[in-house]
Each structure stands twice: as C-alpha cells, then as structure tokens.
PDB file of N, CA and C in Angstrom:
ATOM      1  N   UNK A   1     112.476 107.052  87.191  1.00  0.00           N
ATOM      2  CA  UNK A   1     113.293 107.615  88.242  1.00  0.00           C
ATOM      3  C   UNK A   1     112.418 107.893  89.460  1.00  0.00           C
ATOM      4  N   UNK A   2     112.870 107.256  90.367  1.00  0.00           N
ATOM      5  CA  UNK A   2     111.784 107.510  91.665  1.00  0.00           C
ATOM      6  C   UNK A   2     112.574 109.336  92.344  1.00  0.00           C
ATOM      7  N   UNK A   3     112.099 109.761  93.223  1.00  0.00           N
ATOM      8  CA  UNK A   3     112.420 111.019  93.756  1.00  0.00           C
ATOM      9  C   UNK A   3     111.677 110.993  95.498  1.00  0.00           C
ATOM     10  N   UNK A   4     112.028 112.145  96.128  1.00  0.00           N
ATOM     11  CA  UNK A   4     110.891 111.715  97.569  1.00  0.00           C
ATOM     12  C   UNK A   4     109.591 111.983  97.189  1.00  0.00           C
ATOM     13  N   UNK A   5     108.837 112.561  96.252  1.00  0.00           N
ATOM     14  CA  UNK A   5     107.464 112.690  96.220  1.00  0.00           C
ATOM     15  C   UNK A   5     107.092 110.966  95.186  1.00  0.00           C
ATOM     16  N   UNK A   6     107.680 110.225  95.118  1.00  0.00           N
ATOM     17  CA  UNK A   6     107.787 109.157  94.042  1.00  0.00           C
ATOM     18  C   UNK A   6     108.103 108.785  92.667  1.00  0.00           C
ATOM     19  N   UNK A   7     107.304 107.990  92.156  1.00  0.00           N
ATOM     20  CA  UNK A   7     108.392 107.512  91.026  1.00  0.00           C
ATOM     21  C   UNK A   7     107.778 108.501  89.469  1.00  0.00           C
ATOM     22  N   UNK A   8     108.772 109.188  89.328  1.00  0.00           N
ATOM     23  CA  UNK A   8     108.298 110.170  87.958  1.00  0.00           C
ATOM     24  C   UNK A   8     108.336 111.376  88.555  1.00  0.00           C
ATOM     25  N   UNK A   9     107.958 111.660  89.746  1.00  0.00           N
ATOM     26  CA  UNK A   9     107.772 113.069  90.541  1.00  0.00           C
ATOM     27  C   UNK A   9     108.586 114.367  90.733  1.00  0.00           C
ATOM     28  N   UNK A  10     109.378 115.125  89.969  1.00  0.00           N
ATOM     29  CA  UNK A  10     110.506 115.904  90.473  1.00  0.00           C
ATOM     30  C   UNK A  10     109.848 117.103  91.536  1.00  0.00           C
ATOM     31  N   UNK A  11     110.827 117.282  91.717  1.00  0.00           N
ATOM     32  CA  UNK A  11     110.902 118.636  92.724  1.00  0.00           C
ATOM     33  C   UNK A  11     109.780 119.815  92.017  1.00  0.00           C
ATOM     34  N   UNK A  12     108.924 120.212  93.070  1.00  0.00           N
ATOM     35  CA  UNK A  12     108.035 121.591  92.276  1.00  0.00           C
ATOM     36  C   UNK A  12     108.781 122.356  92.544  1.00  0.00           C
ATOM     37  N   UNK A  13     108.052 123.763  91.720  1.00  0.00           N
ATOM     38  CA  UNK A  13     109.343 124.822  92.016  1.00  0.00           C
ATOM     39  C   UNK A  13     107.878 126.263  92.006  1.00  0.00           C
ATOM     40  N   UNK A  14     108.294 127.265  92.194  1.00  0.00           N
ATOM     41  CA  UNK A  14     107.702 128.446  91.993  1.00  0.00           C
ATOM     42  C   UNK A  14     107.818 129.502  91.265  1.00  0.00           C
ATOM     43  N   UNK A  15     107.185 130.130  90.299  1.00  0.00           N
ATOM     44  CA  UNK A  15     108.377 131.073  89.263  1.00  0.00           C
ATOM     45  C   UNK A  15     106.937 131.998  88.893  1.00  0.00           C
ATOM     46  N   UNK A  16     107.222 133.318  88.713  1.00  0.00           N
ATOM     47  CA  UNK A  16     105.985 133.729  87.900  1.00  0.00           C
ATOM     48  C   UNK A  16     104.723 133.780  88.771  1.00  0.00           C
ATOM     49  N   UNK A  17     104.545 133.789  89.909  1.00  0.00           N
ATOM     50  CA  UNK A  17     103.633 133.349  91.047  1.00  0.00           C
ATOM     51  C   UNK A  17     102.403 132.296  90.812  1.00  0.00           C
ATOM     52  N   UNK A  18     103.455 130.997  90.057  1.00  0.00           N
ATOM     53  CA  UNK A  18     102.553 129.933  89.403  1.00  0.00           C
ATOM     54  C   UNK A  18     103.668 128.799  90.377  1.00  0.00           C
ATOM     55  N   UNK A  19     103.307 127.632  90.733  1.00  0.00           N
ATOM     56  CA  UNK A  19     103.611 126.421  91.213  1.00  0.00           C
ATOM     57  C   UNK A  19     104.051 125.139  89.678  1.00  0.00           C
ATOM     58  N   UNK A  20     104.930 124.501  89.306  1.00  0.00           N
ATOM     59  CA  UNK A  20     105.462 124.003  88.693  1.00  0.00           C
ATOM     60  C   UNK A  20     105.224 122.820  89.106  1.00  0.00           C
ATOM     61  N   UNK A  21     104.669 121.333  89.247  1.00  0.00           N
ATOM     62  CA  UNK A  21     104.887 120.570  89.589  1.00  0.00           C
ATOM     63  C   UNK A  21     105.397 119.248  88.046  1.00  0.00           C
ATOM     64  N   UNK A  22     106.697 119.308  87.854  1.00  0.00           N
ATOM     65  CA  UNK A  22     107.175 117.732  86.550  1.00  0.00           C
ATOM     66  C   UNK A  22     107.172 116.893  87.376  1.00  0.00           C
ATOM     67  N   UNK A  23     106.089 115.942  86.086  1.00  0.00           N
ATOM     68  CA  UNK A  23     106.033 114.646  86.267  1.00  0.00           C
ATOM     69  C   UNK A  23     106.862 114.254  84.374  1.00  0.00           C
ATOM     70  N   UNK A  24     107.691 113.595  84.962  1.00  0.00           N
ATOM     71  CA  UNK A  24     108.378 112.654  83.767  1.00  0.00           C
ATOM     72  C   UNK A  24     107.579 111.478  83.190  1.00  0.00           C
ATOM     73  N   UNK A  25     106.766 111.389  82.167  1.00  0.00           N
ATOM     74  CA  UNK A  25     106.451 110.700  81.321  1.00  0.00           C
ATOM     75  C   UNK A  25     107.425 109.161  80.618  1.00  0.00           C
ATOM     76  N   UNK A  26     108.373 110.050  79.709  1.00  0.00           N
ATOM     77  CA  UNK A  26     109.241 108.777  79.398  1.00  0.00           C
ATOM     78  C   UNK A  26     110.481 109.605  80.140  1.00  0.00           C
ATOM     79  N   UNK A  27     111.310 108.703  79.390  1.00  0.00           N
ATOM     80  CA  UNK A  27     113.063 109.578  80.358  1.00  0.00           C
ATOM     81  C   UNK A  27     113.651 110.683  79.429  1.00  0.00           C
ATOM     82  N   UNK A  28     112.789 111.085  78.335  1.00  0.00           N
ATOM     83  CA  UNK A  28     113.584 112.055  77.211  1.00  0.00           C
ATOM     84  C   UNK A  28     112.623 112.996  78.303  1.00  0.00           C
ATOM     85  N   UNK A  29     113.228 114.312  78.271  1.00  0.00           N
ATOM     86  CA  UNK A  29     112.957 115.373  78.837  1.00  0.00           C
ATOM     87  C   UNK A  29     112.187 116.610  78.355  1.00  0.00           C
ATOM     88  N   UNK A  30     112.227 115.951  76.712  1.00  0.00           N
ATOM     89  CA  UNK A  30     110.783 116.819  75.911  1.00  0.00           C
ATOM     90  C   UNK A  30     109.949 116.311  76.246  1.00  0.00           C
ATOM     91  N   UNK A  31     109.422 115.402  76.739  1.00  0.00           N
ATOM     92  CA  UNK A  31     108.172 114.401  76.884  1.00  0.00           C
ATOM     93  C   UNK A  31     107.888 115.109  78.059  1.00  0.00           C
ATOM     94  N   UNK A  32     108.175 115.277  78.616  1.00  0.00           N
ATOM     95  CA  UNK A  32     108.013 115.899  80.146  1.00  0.00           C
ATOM     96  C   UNK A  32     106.768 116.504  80.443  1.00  0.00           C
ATOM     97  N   UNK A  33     105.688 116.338  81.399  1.00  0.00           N
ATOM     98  CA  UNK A  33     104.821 117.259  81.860  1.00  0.00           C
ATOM     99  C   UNK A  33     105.196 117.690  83.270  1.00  0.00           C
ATOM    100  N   UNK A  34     104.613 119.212  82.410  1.00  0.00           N
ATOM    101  CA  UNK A  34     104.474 120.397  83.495  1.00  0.00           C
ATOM    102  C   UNK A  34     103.119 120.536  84.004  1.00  0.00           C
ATOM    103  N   UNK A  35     102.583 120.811  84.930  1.00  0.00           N
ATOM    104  CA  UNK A  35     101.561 121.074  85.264  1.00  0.00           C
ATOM    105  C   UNK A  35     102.013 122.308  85.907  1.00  0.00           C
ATOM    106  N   UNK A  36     100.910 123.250  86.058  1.00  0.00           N
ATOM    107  CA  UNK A  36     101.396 124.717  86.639  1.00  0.00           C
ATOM    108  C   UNK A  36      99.790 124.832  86.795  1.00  0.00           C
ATOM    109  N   UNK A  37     100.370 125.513  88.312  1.00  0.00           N
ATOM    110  CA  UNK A  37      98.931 125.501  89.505  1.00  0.00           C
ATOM    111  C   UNK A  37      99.154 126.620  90.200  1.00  0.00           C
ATOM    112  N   UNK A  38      97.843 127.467  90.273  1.00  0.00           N
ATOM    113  CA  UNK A  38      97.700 128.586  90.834  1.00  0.00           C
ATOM    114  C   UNK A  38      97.962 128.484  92.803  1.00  0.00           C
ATOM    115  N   UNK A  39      98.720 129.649  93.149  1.00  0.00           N
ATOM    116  CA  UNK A  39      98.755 129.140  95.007  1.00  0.00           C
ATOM    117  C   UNK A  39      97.165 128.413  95.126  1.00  0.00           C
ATOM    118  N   UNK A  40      96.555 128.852  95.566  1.00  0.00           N
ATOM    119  CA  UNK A  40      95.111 128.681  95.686  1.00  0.00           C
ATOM    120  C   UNK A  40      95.504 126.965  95.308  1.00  0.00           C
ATOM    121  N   UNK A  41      95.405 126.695  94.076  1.00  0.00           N
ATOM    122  CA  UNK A  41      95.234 125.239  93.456  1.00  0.00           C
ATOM    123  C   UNK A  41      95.844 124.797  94.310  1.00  0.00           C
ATOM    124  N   UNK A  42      97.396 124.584  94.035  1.00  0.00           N
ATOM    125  CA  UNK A  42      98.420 123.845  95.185  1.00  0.00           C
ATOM    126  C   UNK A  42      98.078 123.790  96.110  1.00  0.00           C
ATOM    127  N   UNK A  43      97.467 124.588  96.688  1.00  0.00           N
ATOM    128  CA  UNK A  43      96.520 124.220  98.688  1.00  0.00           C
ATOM    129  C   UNK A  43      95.856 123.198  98.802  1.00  0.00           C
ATOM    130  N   UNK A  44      94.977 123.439  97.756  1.00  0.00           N
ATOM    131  CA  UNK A  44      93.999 122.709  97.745  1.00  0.00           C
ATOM    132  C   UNK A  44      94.555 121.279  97.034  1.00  0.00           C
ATOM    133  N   UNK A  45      95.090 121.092  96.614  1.00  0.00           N
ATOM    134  CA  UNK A  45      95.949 119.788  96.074  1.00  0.00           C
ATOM    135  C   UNK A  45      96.829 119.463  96.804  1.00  0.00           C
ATOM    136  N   UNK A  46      97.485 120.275  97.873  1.00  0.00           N
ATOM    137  CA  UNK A  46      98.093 119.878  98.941  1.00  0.00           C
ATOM    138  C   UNK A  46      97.230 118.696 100.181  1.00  0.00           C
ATOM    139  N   UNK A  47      96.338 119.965 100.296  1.00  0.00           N
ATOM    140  CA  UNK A  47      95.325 119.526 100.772  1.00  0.00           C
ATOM    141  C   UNK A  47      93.903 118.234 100.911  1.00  0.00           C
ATOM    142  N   UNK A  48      94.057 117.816  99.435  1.00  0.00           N
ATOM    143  CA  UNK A  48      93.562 116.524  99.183  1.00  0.00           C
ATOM    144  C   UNK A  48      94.266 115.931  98.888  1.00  0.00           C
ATOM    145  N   UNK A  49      96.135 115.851  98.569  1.00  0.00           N
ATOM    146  CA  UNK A  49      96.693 114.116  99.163  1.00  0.00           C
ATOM    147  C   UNK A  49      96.883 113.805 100.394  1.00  0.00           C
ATOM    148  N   UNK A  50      96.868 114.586 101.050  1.00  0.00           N
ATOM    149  CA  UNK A  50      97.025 114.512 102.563  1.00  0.00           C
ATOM    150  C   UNK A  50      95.625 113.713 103.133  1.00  0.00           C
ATOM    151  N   UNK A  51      94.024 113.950 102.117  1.00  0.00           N
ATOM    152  CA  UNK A  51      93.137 113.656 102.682  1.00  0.00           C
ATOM    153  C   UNK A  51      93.191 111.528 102.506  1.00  0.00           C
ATOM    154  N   UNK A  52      93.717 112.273 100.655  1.00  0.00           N
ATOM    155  CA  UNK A  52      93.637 110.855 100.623  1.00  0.00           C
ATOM    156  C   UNK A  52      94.737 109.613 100.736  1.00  0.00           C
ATOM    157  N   UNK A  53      95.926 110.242 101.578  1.00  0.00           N
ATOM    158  CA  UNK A  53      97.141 109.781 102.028  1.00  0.00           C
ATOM    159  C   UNK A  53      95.988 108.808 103.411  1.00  0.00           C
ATOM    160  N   UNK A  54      95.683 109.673 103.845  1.00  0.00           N
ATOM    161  CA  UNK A  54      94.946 109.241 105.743  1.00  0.00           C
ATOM    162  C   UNK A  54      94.148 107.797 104.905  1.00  0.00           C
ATOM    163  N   UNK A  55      93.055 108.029 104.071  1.00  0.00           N
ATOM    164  CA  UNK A  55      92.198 106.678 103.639  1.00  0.00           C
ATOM    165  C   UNK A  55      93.351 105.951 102.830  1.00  0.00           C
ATOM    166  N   UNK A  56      94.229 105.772 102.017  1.00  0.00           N
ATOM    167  CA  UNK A  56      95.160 105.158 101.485  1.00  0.00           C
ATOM    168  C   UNK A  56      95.705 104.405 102.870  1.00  0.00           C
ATOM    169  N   UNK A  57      95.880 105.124 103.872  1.00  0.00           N
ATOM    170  CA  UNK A  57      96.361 104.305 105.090  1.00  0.00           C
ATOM    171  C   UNK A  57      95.633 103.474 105.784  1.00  0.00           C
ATOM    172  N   UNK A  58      94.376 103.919 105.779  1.00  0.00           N
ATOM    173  CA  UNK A  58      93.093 102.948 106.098  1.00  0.00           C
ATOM    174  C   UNK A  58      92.778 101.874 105.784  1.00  0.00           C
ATOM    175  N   UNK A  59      93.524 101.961 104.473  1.00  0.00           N
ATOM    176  CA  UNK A  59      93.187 100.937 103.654  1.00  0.00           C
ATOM    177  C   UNK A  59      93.922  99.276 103.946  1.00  0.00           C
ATOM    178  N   UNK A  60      95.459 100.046 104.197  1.00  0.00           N
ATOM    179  CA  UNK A  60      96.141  98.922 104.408  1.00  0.00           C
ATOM    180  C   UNK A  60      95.881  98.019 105.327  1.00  0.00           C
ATOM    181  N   UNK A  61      96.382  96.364 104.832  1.00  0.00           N
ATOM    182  CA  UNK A  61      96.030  95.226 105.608  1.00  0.00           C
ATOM    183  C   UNK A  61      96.833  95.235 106.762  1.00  0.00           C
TER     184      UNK A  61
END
C-alpha cells in the first residue's frame, strides 16, 4: 500500500510523549512494525531525510 510518506509508510502519530512511526511489513496487520521515537529522535530523523532527500536529488540524471 503506498501512502504520501510512500510505499508501506502510514501516518505517524504521537501518544505517551513517544512518536509512532508503522511501517507495514506484509498486509496482515500483526506483522506490522512500530517503531517509537523519542521527540529528540524524530528531529533528528526528520532532520536526516531531508539531508538525504537534497543528495538523493543530486543524484538524479
């Protein structure tokens, strides 16, 4: 399933003052990973796809 962050990517969410980001594995929904990231983390992971969004663009022919 693609989404706007891409394909597997759902919506993050915030709960617990932890960051949620599912990524779907297979399409059963037990399979599912959660990753859960401290604010701090998420910045900083914000912060380096954005770095490596710019060279990903560099890249192209």
């Amino acid at each position: 399933m693609t989404s706007k962050y891409g394909e597997d990517v759902d919506e993050p969410w915030a709960h617990d003052g932890l960051v949620t980001l599912p990524i779907r594995e297979f399409s059963e929904p037990e399979s599912w990973l959660y990753t859960k990231l401290t604010p701090d983390e998420a910045r900083l992971l914000g912060l380096r796809l954005i770095k490596m969004t710019d060279e990903a663009e560099r890249q192209e022919w």
